[in-house]
N, C-alpha and C. Protein backbone atom coordinates (compact mmCIF):
# COMPACT_ATOMS: atom_id res chain seq x y z
N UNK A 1 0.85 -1.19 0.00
CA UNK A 1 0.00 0.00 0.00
C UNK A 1 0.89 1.24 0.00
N UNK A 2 0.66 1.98 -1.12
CA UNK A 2 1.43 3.38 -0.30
C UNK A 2 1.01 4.09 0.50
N UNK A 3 2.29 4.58 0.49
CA UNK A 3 1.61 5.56 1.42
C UNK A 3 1.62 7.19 1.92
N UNK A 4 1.10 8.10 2.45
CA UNK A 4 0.87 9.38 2.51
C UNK A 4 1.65 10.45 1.88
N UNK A 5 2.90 10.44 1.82
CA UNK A 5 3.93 11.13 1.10
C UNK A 5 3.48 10.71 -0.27
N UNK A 6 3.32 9.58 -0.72
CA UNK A 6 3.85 9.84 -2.39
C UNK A 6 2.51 9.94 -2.40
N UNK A 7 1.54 9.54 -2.04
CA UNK A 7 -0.17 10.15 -2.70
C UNK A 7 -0.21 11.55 -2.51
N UNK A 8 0.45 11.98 -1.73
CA UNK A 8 0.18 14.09 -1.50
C UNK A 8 1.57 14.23 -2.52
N UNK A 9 2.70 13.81 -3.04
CA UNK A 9 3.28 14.33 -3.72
C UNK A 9 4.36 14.62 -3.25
N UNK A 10 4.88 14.24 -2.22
CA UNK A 10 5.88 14.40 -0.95
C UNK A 10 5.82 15.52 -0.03
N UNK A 11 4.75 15.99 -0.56
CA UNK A 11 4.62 16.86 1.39
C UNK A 11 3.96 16.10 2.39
N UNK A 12 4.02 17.21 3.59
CA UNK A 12 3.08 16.92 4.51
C UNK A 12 1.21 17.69 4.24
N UNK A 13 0.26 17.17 4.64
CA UNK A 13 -0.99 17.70 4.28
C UNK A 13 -0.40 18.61 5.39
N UNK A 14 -1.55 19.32 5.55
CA UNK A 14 -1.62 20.61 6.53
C UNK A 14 -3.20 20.29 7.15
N UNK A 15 -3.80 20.45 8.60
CA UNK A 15 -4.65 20.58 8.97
C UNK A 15 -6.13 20.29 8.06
N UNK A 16 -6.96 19.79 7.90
CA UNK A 16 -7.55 19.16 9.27
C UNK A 16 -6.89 17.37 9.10
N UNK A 17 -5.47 16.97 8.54
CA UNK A 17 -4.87 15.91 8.32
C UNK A 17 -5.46 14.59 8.03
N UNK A 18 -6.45 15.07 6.79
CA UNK A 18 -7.19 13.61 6.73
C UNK A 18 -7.48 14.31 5.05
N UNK A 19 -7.14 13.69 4.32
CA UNK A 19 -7.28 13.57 3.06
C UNK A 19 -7.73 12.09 2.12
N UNK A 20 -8.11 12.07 1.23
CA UNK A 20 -8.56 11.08 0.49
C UNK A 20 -8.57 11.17 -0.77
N UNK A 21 -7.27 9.85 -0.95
CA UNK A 21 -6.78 9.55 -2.29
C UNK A 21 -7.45 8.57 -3.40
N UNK A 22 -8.34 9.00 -4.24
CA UNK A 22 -9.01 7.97 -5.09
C UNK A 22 -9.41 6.88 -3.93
N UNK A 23 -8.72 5.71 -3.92
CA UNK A 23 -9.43 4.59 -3.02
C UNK A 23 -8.45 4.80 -1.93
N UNK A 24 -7.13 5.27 -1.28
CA UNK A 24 -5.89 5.49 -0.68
C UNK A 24 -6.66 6.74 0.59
N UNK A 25 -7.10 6.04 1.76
CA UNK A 25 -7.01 7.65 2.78
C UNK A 25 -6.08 7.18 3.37
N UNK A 26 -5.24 8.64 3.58
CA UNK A 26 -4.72 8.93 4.41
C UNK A 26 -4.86 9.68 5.87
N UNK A 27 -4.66 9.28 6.98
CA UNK A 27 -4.51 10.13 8.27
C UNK A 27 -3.22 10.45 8.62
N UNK A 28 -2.71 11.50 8.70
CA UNK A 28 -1.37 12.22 8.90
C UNK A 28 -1.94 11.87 10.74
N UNK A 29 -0.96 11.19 11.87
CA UNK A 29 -1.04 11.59 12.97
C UNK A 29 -0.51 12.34 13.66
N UNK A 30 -1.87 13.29 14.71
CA UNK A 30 -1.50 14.28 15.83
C UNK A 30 -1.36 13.86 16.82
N UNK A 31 -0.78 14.45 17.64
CA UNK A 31 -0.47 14.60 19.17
C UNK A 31 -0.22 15.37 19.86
N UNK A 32 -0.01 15.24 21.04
CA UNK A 32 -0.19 16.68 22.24
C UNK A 32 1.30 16.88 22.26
N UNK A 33 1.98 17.33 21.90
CA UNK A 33 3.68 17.65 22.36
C UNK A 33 3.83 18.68 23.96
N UNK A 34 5.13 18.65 24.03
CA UNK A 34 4.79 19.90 25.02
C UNK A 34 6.72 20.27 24.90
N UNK A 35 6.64 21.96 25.22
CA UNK A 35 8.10 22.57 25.23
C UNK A 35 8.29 22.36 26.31
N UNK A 36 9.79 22.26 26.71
CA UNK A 36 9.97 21.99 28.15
C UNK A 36 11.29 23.31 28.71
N UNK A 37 11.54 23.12 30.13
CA UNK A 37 11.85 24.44 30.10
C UNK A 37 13.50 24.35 29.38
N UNK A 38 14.18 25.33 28.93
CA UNK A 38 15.67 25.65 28.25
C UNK A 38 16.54 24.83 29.41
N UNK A 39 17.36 24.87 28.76
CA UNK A 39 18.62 23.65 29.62
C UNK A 39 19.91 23.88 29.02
N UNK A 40 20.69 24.86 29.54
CA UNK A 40 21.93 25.68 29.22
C UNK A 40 21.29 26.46 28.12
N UNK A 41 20.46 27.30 27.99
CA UNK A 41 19.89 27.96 27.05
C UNK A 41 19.65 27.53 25.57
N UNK A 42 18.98 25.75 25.59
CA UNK A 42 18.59 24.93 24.37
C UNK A 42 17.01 24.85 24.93
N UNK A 43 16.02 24.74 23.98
CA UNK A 43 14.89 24.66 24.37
C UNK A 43 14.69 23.50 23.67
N UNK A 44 13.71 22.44 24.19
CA UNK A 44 13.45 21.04 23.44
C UNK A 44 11.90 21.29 23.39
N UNK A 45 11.67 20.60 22.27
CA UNK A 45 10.37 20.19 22.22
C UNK A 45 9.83 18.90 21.86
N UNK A 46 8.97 18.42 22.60
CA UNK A 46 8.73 16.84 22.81
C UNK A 46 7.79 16.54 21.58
N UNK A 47 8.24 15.32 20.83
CA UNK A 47 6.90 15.10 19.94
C UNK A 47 6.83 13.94 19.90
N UNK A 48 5.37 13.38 20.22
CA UNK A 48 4.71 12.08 20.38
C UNK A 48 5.43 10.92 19.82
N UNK A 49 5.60 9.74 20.07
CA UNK A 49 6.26 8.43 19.24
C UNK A 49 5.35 8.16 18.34
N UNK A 50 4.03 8.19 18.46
CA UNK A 50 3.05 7.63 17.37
C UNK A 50 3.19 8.88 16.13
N UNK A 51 3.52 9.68 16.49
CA UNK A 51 4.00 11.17 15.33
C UNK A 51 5.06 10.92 14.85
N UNK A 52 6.05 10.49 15.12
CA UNK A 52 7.35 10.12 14.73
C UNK A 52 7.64 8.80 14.43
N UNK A 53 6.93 7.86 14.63
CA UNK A 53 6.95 6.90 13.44
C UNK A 53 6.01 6.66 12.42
N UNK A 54 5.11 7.74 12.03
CA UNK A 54 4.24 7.58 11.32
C UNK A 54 4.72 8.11 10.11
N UNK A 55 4.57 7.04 8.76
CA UNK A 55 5.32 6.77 7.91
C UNK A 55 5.63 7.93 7.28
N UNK A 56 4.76 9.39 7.17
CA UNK A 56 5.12 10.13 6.80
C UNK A 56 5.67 11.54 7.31
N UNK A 57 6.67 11.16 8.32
CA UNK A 57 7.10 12.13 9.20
C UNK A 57 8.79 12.12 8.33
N UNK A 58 9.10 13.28 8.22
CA UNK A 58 9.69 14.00 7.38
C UNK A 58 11.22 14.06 7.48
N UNK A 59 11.48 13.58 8.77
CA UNK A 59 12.79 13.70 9.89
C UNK A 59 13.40 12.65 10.56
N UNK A 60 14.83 12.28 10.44
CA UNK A 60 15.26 11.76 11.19
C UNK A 60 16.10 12.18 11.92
N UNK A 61 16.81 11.27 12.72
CA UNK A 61 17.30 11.43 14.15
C UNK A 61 18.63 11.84 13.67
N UNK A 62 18.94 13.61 13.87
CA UNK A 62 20.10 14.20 13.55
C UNK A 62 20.34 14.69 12.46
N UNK A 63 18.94 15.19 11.68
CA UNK A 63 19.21 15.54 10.46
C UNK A 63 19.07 16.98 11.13
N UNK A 64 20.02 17.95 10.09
CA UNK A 64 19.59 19.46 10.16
C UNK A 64 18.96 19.69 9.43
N UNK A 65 17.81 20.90 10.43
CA UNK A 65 16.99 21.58 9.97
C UNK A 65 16.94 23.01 9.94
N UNK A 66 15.80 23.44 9.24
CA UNK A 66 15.62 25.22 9.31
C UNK A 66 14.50 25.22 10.54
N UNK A 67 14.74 25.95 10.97
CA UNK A 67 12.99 26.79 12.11
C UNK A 67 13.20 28.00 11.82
N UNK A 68 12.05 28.50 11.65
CA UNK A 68 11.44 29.61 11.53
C UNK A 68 10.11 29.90 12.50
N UNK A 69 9.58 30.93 12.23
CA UNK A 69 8.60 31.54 13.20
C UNK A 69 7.77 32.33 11.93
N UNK A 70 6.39 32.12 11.65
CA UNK A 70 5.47 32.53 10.34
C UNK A 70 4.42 32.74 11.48
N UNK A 71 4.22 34.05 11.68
CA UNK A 71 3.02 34.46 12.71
C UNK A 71 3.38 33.92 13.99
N UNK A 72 2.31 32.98 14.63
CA UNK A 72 2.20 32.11 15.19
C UNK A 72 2.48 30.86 15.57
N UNK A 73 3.12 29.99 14.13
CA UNK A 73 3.43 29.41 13.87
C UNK A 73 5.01 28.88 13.63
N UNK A 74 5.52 27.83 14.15
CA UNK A 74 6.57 27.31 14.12
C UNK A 74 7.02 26.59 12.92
N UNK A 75 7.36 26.78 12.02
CA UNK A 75 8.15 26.04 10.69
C UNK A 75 9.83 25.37 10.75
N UNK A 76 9.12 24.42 10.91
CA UNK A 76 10.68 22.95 10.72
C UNK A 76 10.99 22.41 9.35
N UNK A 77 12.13 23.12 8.59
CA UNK A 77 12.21 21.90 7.61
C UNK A 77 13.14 21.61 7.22
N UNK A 78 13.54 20.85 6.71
CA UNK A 78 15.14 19.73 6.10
C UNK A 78 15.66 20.89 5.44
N UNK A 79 17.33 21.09 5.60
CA UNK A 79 18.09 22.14 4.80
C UNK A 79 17.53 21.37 3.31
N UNK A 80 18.05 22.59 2.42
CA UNK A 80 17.71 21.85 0.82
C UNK A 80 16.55 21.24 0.46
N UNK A 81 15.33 21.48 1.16
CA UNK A 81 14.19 21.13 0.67
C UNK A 81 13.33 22.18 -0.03
């Protein structure tokens, strides 16, 4: 079966994370994360295991990324994407 990446085209969907591919749905999974406090002035942020192994999560362990800040909003993504 494929799956979520190559039916969206290799992104991630965006909100409300439920799309439907010809006969192919996909559910992108959410979860509750939480920031925790800075620790030598690094801030972490926790994100769910069921979010991070779900097949179409974008990141692995030690890749660099960009963050940004768009309003409200927090933007993570792979250098060179």
């Amino acid at each position: 079966m494929a799956d979520c990446r190559s039916a969206y085209g290799g992104s991630n969907p965006s909100p409300p994370f439920k799309y439907k591919f010809k006969s192919l749905n996909c559910v992108v999974l959410q979860g509750k994360g939480k920031v925790h406090e800075p620790i030598k002035g690094r801030l972490r942020i926790y994100i769910p295991s069921d979010v991070h192994k779900d097949s179409a999560f974008p990141f692995k362990p030690k890749e660099d990324v960009t963050i940004r800040i768009e309003g409200k909003r927090l933007i993570i993504e792979k250098i060179g994407d």
